[in-house]
Protein backbone atom coordinates (compact mmCIF):
# COMPACT_ATOMS: atom_id res chain seq x y z
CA UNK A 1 6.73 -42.49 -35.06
CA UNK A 2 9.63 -41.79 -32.28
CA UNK A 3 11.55 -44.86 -30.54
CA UNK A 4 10.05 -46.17 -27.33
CA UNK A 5 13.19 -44.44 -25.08
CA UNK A 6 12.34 -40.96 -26.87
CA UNK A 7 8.44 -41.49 -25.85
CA UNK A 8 8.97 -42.42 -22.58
CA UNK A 9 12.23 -40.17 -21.98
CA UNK A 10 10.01 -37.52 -23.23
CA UNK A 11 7.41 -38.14 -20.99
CA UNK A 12 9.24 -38.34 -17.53
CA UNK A 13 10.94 -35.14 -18.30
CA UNK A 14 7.42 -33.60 -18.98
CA UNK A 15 6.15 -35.47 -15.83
CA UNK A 16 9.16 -34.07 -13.96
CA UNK A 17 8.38 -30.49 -15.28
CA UNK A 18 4.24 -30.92 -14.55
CA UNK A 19 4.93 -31.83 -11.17
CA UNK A 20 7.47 -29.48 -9.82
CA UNK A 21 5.11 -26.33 -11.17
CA UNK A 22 2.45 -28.17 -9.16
CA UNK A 23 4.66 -28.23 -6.10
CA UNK A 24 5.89 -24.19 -6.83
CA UNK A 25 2.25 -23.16 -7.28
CA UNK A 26 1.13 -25.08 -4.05
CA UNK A 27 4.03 -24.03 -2.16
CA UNK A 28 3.59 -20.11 -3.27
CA UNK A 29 0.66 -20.21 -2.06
CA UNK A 30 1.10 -21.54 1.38
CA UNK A 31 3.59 -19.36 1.67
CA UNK A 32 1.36 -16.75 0.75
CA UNK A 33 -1.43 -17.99 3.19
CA UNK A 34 1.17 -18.20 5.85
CA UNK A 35 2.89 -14.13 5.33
CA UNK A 36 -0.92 -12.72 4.96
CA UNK A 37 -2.43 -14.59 8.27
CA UNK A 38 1.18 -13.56 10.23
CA UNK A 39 0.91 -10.33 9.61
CA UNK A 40 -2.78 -9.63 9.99
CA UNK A 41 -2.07 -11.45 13.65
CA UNK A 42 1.27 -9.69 14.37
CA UNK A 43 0.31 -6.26 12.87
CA UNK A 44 -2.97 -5.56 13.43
CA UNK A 45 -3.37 -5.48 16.93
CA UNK A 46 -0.47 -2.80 17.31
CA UNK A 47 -2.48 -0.69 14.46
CA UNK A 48 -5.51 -1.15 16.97
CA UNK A 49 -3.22 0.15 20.03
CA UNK A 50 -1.63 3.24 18.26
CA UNK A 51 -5.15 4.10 17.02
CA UNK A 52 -6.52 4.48 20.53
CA UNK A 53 -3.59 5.95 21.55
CA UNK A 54 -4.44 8.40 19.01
CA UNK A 55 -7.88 8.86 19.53
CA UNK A 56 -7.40 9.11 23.72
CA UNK A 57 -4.54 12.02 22.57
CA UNK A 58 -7.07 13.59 20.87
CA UNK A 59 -9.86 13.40 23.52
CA UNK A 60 -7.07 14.91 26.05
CA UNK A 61 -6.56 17.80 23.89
CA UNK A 62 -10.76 18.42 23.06
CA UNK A 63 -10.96 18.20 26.55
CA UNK A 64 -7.78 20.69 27.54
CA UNK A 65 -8.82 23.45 25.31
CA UNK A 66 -12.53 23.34 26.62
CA UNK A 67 -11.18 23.82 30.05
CA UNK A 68 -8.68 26.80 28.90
């Protein structure tokens, strides 16, 4: 129906096309993967740390107006 060039020119751009929303979805989410496990590692433990600090505040105060 088309010319051999138009078939085959046709299907490298559609290979072309295929394969670099392959590589955008793969590297989306690996960059995803990467941003999620950085800042559960980075900003978790100081959530942990001003949390206590919070809770030993509060236990300082309990224990202040008890004594007053």
């Amino acid at each position: 129906m088309f010319p051999d060039p138009v078939r085959k020119g046709t299907d490298t751009i559609y290979s072309a096309i295929t394969g670099a929303i392959k590589w955008s979805y793969n590297m989306s989410r690996h960059g995803a993967w990467i941003m999620a496990s950085s800042s559960l590692l980075l900003i978790a433990p100081v959530m942990f740390e001003v949390e206590r600090a919070n809770a030993i505040d509060a236990m300082r105060r309990d224990q202040q107006q008890v004594n007053h």
